[in-house]
C-alpha atoms as a PDB file:
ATOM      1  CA  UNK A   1       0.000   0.000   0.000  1.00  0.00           C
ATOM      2  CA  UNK A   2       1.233   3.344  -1.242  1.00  0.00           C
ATOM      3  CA  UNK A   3       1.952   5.720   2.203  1.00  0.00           C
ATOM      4  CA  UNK A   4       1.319   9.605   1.146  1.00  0.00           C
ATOM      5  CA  UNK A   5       4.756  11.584   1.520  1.00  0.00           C
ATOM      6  CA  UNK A   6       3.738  14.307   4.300  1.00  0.00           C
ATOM      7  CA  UNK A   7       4.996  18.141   3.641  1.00  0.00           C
ATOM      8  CA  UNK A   8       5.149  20.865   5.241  1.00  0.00           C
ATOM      9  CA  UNK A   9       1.604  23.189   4.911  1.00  0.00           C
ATOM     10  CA  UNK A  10       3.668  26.098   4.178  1.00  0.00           C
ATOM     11  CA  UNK A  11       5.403  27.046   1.145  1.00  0.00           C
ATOM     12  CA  UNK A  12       8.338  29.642   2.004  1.00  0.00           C
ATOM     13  CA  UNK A  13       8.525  32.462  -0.953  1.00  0.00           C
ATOM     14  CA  UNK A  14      10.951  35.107  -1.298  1.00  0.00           C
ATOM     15  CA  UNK A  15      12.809  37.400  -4.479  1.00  0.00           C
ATOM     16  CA  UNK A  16      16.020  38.992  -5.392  1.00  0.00           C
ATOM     17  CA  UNK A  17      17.214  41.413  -7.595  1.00  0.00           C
ATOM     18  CA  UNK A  18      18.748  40.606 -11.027  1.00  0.00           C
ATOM     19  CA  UNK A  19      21.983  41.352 -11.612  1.00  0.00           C
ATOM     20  CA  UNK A  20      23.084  41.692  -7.854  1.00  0.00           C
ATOM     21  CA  UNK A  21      24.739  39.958  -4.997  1.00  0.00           C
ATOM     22  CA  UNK A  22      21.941  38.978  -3.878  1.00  0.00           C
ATOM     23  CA  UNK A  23      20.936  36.025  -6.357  1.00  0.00           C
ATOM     24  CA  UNK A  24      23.745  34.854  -4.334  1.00  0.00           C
ATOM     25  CA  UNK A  25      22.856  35.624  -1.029  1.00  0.00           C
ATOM     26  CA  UNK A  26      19.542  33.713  -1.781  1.00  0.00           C
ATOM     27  CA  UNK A  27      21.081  30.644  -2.470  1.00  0.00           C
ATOM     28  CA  UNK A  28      24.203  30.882   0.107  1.00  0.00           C
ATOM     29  CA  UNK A  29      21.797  31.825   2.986  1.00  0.00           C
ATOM     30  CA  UNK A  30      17.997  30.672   2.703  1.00  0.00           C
ATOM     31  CA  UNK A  31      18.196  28.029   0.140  1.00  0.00           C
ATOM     32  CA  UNK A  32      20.881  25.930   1.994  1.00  0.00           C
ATOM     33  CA  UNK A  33      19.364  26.482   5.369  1.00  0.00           C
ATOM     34  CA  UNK A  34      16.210  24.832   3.645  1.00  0.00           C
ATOM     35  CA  UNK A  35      18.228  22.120   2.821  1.00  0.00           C
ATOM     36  CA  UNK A  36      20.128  21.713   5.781  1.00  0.00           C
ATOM     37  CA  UNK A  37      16.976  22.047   8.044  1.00  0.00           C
ATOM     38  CA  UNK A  38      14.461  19.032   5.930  1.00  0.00           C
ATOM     39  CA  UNK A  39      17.681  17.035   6.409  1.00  0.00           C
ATOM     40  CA  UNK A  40      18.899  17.439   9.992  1.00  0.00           C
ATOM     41  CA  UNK A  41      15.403  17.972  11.921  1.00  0.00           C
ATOM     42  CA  UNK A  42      13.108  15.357  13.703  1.00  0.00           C
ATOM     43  CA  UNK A  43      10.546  15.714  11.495  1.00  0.00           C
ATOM     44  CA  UNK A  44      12.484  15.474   8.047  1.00  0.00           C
ATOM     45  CA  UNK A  45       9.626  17.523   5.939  1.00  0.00           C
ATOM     46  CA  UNK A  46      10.253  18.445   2.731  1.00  0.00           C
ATOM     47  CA  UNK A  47       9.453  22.322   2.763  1.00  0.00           C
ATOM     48  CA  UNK A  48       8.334  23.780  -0.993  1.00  0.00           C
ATOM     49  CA  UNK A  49       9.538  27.608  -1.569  1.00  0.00           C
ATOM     50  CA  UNK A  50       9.714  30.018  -4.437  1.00  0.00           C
ATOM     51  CA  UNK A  51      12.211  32.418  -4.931  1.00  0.00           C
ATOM     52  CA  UNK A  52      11.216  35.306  -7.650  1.00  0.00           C
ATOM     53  CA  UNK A  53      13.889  37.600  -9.130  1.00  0.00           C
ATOM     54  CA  UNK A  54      13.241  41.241 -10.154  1.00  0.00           C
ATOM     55  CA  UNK A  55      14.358  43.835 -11.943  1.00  0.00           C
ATOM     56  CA  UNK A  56      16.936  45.899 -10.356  1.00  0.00           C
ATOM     57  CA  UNK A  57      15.787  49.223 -10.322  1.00  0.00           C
ATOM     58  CA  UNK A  58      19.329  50.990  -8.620  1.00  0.00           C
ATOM     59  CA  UNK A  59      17.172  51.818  -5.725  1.00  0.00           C
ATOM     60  CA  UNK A  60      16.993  49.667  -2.397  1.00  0.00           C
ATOM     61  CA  UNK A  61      13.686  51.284  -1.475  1.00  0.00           C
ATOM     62  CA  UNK A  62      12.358  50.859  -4.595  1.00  0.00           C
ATOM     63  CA  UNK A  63      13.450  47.094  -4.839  1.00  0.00           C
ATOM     64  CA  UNK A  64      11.932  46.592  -1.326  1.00  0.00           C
ATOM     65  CA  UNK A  65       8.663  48.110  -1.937  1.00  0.00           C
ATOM     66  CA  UNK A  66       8.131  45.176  -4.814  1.00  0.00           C
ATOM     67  CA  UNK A  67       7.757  42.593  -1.823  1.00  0.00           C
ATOM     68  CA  UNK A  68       3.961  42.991  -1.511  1.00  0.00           C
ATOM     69  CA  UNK A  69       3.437  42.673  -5.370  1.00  0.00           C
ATOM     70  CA  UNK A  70       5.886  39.437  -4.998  1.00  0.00           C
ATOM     71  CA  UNK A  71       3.864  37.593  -2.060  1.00  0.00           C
ATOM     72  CA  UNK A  72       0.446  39.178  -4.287  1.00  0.00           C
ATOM     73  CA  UNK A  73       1.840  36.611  -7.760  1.00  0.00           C
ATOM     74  CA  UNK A  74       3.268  33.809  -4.872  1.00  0.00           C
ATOM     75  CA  UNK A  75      -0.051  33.641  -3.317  1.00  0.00           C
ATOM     76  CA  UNK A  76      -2.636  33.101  -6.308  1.00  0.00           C
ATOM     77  CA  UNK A  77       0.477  30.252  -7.798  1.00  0.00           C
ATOM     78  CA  UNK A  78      -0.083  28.586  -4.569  1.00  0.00           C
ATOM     79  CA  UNK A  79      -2.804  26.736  -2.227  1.00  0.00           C
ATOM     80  CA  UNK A  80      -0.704  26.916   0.676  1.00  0.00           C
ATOM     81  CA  UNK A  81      -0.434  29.999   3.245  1.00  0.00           C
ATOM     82  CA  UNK A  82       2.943  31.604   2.728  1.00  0.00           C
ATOM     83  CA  UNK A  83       5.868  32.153   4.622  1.00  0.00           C
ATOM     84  CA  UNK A  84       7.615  35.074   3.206  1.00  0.00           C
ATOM     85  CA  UNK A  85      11.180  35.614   4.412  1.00  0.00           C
ATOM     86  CA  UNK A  86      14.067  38.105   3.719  1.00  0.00           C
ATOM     87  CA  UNK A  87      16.575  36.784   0.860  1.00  0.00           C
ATOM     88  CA  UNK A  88      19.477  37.317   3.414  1.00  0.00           C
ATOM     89  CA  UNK A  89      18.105  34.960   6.401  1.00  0.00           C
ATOM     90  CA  UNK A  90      18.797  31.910   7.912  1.00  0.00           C
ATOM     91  CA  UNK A  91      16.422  28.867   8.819  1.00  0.00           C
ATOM     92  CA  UNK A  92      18.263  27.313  11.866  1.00  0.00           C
ATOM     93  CA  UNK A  93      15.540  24.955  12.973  1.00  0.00           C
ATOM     94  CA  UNK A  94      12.447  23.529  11.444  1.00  0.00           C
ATOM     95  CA  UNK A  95       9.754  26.308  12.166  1.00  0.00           C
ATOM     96  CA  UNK A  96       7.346  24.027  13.662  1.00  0.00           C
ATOM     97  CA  UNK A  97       4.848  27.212  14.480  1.00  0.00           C
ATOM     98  CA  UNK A  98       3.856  27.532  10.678  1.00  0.00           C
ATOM     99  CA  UNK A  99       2.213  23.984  10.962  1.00  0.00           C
ATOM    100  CA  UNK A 100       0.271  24.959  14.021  1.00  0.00           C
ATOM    101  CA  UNK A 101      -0.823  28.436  13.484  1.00  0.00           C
ATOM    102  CA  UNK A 102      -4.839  28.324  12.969  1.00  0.00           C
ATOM    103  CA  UNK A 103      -6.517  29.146   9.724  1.00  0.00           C
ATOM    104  CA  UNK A 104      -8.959  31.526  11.587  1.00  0.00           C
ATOM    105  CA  UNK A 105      -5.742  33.707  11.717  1.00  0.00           C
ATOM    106  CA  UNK A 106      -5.037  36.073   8.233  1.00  0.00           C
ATOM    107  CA  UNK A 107      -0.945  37.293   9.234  1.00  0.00           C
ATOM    108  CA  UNK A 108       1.781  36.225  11.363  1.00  0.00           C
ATOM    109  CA  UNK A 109       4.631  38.802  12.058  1.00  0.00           C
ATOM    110  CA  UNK A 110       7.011  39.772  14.991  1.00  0.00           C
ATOM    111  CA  UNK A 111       6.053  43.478  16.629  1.00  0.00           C
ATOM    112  CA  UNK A 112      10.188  44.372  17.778  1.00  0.00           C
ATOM    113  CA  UNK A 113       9.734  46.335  21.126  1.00  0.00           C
ATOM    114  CA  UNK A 114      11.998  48.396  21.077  1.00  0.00           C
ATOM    115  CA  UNK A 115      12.187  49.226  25.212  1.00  0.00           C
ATOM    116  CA  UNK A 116      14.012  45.560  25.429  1.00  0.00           C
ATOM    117  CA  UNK A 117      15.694  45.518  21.831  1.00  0.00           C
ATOM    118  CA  UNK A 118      17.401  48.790  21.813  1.00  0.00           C
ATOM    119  CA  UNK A 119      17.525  49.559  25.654  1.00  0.00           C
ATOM    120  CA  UNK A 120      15.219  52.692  25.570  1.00  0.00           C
ATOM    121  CA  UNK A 121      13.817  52.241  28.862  1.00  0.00           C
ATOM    122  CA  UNK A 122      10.911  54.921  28.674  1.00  0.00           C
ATOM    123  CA  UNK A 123       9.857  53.689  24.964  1.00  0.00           C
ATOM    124  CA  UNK A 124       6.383  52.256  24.401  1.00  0.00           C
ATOM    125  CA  UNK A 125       7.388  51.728  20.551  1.00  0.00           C
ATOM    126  CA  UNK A 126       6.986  47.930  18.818  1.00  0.00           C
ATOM    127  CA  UNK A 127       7.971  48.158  15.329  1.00  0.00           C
ATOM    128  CA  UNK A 128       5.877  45.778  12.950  1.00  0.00           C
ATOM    129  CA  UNK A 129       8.711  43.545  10.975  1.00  0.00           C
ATOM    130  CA  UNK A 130       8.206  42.383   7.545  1.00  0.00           C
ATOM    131  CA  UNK A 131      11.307  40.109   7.292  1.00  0.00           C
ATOM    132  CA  UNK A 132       9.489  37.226   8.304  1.00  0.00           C
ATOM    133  CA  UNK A 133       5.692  36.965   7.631  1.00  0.00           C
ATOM    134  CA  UNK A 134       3.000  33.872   7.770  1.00  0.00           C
ATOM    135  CA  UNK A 135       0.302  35.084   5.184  1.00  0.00           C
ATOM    136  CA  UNK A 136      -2.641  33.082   4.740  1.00  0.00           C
ATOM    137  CA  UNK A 137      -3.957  32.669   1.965  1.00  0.00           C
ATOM    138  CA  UNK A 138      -7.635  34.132   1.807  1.00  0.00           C
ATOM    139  CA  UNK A 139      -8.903  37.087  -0.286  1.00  0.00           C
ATOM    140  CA  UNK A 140      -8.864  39.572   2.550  1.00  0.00           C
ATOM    141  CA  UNK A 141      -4.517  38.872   2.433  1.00  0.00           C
ATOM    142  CA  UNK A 142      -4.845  39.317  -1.527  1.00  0.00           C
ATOM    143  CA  UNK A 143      -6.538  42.984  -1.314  1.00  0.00           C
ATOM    144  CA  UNK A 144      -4.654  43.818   1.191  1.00  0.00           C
ATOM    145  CA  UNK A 145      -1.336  43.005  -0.618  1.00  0.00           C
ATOM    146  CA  UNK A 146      -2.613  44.897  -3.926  1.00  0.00           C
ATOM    147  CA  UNK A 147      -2.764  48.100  -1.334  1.00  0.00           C
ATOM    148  CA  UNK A 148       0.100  47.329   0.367  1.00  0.00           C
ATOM    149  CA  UNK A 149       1.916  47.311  -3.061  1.00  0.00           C
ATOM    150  CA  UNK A 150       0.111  50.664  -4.326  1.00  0.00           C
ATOM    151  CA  UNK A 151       0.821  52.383  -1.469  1.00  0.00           C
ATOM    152  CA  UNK A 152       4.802  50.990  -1.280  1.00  0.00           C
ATOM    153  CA  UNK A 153       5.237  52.437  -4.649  1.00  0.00           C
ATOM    154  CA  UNK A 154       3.779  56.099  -3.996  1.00  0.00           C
ATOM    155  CA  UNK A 155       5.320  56.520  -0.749  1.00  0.00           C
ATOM    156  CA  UNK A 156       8.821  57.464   0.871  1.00  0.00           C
ATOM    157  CA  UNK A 157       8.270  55.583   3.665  1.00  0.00           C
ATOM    158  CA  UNK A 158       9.865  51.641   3.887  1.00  0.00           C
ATOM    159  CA  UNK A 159       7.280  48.799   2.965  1.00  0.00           C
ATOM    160  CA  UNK A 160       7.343  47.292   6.345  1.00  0.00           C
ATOM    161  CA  UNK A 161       5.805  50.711   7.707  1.00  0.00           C
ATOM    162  CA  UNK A 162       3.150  50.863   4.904  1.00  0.00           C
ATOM    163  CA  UNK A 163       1.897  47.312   6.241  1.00  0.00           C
ATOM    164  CA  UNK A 164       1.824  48.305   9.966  1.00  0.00           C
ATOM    165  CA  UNK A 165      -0.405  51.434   8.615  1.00  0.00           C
ATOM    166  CA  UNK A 166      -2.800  48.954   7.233  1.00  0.00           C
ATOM    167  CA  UNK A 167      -3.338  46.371   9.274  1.00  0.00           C
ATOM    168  CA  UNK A 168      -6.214  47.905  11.217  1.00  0.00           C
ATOM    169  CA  UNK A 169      -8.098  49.305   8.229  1.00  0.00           C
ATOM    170  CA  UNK A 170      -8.141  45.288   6.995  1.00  0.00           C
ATOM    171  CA  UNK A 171      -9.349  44.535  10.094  1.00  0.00           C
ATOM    172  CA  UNK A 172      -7.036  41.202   9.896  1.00  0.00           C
ATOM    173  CA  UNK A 173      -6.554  38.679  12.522  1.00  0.00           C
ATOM    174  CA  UNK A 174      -3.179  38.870  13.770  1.00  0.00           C
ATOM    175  CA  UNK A 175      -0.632  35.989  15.345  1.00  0.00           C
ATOM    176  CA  UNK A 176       1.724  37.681  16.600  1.00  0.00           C
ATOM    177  CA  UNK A 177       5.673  35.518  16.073  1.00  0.00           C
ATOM    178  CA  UNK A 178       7.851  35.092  18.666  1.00  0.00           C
ATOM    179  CA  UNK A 179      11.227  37.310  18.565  1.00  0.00           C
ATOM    180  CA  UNK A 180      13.027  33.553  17.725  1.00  0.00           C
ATOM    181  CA  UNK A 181      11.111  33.840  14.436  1.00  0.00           C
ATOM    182  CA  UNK A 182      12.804  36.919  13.084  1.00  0.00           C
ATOM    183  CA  UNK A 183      15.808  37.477  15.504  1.00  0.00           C
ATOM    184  CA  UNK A 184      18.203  39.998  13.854  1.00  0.00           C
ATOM    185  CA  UNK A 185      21.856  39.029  13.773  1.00  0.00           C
ATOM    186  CA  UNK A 186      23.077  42.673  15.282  1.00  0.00           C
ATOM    187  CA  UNK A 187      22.132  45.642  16.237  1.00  0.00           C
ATOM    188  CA  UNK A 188      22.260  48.944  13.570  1.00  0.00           C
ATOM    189  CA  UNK A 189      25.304  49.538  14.461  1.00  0.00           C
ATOM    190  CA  UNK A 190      26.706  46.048  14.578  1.00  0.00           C
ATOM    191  CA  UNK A 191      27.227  45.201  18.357  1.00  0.00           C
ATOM    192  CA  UNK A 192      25.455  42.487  19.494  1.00  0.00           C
ATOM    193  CA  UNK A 193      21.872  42.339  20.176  1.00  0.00           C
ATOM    194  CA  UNK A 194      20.796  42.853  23.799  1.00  0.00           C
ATOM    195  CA  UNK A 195      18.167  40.375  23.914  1.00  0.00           C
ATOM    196  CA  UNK A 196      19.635  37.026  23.390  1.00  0.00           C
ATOM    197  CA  UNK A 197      17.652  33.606  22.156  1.00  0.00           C
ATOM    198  CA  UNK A 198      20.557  31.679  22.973  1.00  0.00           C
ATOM    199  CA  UNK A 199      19.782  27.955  20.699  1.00  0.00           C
ATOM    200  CA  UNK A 200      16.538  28.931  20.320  1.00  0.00           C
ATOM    201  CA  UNK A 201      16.444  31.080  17.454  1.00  0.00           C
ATOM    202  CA  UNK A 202      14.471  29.691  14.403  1.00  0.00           C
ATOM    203  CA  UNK A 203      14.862  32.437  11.520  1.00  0.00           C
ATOM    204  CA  UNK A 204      18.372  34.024  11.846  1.00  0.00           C
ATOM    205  CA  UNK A 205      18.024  37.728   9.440  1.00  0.00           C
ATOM    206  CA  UNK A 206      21.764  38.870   9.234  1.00  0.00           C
ATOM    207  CA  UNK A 207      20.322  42.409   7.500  1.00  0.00           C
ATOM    208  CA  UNK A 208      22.481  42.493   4.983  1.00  0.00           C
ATOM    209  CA  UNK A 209      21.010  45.371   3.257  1.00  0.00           C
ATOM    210  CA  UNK A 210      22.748  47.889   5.683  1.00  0.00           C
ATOM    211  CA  UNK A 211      25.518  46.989   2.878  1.00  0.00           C
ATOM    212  CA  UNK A 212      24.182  45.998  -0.268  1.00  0.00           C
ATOM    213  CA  UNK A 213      21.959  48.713  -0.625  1.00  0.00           C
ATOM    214  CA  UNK A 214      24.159  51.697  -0.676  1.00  0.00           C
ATOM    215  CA  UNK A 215      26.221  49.482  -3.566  1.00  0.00           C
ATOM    216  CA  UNK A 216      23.018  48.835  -6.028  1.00  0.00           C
ATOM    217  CA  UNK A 217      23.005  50.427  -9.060  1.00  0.00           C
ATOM    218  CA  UNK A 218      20.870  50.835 -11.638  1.00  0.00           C
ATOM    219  CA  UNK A 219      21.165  48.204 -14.687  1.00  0.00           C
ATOM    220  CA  UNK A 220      23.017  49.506 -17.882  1.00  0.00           C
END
């Protein structure tokens, strides 16, 4: 008798930019850490993912504020919900939360607060992060990815900030990650985080863009 092959009920998407170092950084950092993780965890899963490259446009803002129309194409080529991660991150354990997070939910993301991140003791602030997102996939996600997109295009403001403005007006039903889901290598300035996970980080984002994107250019 034939046994089914189980698989992960995920499929991790995320994009590049032609003709930079980052169609490199895709494959060096995400794409093995897939591989290493379905091969070295307890529950040896095969996990499906996409990887879209863009056009380069010379401008990291610019590039960035694609990511909604990305996870927009990802989601209607898929049945799945989506896990949409950062190009220049780091699976370091099978993220077993993805399986278990209930369809009643529409988004998944971290909210950084920054009173324990950054040590600003009278700070109320917690900063929405868009490096690692669990998007269902349900029409309310879908219009509010074709906003998200319109809106990252028109204004000057980073696409992770655009989403946080919108989240209320979708009225979408929020699981909120835990910081070992998208725990950030260093600080801004490149000491070492002050809140430390210790082995228990899941999603490793190094934040490579503090380099890469004062070095794009635009395509000749």
């Amino acid at each position: 008798m034939d046994v089914e092959k189980k698989v992960s009920n995920f499929t991790i998407g995320s994009f590049c930019t032609e003709m930079t170092n980052y169609q490199t950084i895709v494959k060096e950092y995400l794409i093995k850490s897939i591989a290493k993780v379905e091969k070295d965890t307890e529950y040896k899963l095969p996990i499906p993912y996409i990887i879209k490259t863009i056009e380069n446009t010379g401008n990291w803002k610019d590039n960035v504020a694609k990511k909604p129309r990305v996870i927009l194409d990802i989601l209607y080529e898929i049945k799945t919900p989506l896990v949409f991660l950062d190009a220049d991150c780091k699976i370091e354990q099978y993220p077993i939360l993805f399986d278990q997070i209930d369809s009643s939910y529409d988004i998944a993301f971290h909210m950084l607060d920054w009173s324990t991140w950054y040590g600003y003791k009278d700070s109320t602030v917690k900063e929405l992060l868009s490096g690692t997102l669990w998007l269902n996939n349900n029409d309310k996600i879908k219009e509010l990815c074709k906003e998200w997109y319109s809106e990252s295009l028109k204004q000057s403001i980073w696409e992770q900030r655009v989403l946080s403005s919108l989240i209320n007006k979708y009225n979408v039903k929020v699981f909120e990650l835990p910081l070992e889901y998208c725990y950030i290598d260093s600080l801004p300035n490149g000491n070492v985080p002050l809140v430390k996970c210790d082995n228990a980080v899941v999603i490793r984002h190094f934040n490579l863009s503090r380099v890469m994107k004062k070095l794009l250019k635009r395509r000749r």
